[in-house]
C-alpha atoms as a PDB file:
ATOM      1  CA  UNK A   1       0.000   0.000   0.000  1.00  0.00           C
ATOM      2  CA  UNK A   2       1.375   3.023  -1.032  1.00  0.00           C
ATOM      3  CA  UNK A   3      -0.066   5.608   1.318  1.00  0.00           C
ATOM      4  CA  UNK A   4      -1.154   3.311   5.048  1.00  0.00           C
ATOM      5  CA  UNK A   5      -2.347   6.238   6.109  1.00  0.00           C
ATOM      6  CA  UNK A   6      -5.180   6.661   3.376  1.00  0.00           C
ATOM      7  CA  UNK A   7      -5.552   2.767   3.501  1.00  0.00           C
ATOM      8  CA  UNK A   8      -6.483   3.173   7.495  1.00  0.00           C
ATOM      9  CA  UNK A   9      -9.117   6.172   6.947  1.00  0.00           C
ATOM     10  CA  UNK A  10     -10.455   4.192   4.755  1.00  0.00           C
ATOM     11  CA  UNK A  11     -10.490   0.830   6.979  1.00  0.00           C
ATOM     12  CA  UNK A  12     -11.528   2.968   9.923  1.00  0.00           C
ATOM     13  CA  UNK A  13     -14.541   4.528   7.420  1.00  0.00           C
ATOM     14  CA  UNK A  14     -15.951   1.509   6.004  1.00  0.00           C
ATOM     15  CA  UNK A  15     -16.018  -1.011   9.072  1.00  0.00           C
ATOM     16  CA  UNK A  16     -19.004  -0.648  11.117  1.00  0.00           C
ATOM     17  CA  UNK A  17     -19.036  -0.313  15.202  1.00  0.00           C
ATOM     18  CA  UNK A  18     -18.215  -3.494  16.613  1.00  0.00           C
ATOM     19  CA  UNK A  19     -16.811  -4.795  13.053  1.00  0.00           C
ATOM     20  CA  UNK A  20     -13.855  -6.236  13.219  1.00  0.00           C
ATOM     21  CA  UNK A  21     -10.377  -6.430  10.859  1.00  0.00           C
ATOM     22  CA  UNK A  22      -7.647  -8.210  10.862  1.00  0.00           C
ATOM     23  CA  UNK A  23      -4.292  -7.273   9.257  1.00  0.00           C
ATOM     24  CA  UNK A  24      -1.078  -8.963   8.828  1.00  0.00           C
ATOM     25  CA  UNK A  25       2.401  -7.139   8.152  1.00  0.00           C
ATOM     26  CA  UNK A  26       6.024  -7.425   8.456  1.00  0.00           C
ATOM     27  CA  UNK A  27       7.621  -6.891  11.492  1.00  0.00           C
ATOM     28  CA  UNK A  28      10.087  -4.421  12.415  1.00  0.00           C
ATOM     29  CA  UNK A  29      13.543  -5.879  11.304  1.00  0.00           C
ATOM     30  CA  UNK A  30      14.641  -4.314  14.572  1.00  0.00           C
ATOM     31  CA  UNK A  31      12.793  -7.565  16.184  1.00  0.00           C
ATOM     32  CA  UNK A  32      13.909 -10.073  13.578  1.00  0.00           C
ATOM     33  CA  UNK A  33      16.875 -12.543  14.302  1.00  0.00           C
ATOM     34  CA  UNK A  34      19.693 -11.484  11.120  1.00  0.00           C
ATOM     35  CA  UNK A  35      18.576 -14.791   9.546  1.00  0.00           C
ATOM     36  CA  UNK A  36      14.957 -13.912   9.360  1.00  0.00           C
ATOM     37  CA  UNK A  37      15.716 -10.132   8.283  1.00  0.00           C
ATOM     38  CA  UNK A  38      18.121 -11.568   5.650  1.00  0.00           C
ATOM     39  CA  UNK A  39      15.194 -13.746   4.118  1.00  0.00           C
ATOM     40  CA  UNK A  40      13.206 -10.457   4.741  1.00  0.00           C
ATOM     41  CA  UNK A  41      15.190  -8.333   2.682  1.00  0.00           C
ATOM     42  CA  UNK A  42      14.881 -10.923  -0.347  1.00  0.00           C
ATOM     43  CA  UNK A  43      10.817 -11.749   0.391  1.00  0.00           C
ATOM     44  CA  UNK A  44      10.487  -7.974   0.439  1.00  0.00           C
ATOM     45  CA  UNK A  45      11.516  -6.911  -3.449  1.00  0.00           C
ATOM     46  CA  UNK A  46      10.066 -10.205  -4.742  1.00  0.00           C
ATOM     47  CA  UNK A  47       6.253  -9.523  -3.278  1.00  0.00           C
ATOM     48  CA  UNK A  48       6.913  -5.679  -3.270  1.00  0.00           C
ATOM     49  CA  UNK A  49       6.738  -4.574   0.847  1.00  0.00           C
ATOM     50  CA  UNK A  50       7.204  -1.127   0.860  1.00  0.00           C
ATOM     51  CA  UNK A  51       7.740  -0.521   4.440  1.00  0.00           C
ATOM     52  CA  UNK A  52       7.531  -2.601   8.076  1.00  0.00           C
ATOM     53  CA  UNK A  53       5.523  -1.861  11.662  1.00  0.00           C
ATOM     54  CA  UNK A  54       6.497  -1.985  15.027  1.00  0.00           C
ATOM     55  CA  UNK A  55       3.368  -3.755  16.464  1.00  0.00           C
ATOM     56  CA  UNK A  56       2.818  -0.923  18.897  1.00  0.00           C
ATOM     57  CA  UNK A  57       2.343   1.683  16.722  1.00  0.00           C
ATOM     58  CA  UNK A  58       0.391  -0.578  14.136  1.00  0.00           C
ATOM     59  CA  UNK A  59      -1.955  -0.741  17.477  1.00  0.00           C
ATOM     60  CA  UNK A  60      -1.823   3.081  17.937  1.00  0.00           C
ATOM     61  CA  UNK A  61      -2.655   4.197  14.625  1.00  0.00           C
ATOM     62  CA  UNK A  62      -5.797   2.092  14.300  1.00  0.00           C
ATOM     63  CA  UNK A  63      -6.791   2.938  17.977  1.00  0.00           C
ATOM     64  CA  UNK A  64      -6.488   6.549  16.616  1.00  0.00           C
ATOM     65  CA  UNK A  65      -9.445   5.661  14.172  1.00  0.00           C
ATOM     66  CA  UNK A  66     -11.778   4.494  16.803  1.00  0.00           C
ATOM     67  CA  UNK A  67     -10.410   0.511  17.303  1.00  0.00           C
ATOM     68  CA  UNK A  68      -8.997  -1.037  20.215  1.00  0.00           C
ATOM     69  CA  UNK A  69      -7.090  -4.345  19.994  1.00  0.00           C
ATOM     70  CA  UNK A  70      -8.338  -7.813  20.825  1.00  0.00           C
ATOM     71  CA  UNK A  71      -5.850 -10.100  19.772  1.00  0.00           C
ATOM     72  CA  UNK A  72      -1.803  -9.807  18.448  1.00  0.00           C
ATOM     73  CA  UNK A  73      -0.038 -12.538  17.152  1.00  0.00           C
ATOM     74  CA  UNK A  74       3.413 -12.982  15.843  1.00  0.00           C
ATOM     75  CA  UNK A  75       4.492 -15.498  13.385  1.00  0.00           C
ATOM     76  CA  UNK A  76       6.925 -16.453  11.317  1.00  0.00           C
ATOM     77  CA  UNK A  77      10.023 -17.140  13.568  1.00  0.00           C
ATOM     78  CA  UNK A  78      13.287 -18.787  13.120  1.00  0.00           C
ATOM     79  CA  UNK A  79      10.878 -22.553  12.216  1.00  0.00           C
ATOM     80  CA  UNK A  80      10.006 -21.281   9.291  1.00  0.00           C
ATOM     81  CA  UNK A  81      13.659 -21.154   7.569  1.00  0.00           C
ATOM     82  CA  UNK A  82      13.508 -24.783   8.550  1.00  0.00           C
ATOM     83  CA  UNK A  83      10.314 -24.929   6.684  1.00  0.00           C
ATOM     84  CA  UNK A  84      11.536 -23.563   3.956  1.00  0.00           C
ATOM     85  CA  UNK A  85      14.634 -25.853   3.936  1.00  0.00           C
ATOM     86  CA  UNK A  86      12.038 -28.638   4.173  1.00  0.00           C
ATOM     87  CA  UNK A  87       9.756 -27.573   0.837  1.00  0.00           C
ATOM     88  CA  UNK A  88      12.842 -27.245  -1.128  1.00  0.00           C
ATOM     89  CA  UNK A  89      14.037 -30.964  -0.462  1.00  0.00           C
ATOM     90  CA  UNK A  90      12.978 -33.449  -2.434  1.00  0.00           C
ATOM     91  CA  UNK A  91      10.938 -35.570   0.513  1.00  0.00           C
ATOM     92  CA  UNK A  92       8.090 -37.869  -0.194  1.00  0.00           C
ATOM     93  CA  UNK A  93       5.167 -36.069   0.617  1.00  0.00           C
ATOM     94  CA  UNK A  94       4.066 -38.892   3.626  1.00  0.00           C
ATOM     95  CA  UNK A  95       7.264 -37.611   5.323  1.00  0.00           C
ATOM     96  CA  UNK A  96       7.069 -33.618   4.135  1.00  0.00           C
ATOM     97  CA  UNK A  97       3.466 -33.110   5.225  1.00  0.00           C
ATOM     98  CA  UNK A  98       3.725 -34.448   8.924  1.00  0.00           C
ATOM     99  CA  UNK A  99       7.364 -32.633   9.311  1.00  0.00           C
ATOM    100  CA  UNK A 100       5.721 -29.287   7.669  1.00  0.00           C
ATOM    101  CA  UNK A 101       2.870 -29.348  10.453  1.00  0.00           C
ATOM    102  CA  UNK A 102       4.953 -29.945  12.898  1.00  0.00           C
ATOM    103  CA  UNK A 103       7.007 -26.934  12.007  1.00  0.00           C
ATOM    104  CA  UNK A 104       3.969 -24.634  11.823  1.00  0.00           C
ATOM    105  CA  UNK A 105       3.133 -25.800  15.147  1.00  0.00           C
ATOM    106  CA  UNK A 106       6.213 -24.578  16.470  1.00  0.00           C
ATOM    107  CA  UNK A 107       5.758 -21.502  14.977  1.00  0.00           C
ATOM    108  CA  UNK A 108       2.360 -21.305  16.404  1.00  0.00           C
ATOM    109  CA  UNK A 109       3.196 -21.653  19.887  1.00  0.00           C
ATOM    110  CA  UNK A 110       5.536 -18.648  19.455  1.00  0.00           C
ATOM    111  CA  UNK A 111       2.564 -16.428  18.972  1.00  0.00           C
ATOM    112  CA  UNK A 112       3.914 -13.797  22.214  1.00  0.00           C
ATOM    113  CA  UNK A 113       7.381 -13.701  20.651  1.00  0.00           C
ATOM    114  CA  UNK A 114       7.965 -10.768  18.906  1.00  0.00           C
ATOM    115  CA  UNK A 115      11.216 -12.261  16.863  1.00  0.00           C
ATOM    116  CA  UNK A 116       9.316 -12.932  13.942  1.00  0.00           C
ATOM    117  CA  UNK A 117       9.175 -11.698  10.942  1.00  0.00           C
ATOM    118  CA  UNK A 118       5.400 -10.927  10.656  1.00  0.00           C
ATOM    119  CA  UNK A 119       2.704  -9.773  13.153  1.00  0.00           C
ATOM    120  CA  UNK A 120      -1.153  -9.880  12.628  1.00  0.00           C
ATOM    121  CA  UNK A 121      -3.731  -7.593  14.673  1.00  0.00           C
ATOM    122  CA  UNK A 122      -7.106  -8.201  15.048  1.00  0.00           C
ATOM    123  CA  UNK A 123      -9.354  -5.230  16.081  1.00  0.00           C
ATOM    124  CA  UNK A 124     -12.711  -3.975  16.969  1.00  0.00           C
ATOM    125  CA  UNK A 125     -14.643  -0.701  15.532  1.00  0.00           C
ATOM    126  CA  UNK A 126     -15.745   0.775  18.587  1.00  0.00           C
END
């Protein structure tokens, strides 16, 4: 999104009281492990991410329109180079699938950490 600004007015115009969004971004690389802000760097040209959020003022700006937070998650930590790694090898799919959930499990139960490379906020119009 070029201008977030814009893109929140808009958000914050359109979504009724007690509606609720949910948005996913990159993280800060000041939170990101150099691995994951390496892969970062790379994932950013190739799907065009113009800019990352700290979490807290993610929060702020869409409290600013009238929201208040219910639920932040982070995702994407250090399991999912290993996922990565794991796609890329030729496996047979009876051993890939089980390993690959396993993996996003991990990554799952990382939720509070904020080492990750992405966050996701879900709020409420109020």
């Amino acid at each position: 999104v070029e201008n977030d600004g814009r893109a929140f007015d808009e958000i914050a115009r359109v979504v009724k009281c007690g509606g609720m969004i949910h948005v996913c971004v990159p993280n800060s690389y000041m939170h990101m492990p150099l691995l994951l802000g390496i892969a970062n760097l790379i994932n950013d040209k190739r799907v065009g991410h113009l800019r990352h959020y700290y979490a807290s003022d993610m929060i702020r700006a869409f409290e600013a329109r009238g929201f208040r937070l219910k639920k932040l998650e982070y995702h994407a930590h250090n399991v999912k180079l290993l996922s990565y790694m794991v796609q890329i090898i030729p496996l047979p799919g009876a051993l890939k699938r089980p390993l690959l959930r396993r993996l996003d499990d991990a990554d799952l139960r990382q939720a509070d950490d904020p080492r990750a490379m992405n966050f996701s906020i879900t709020m409420e119009k109020v």
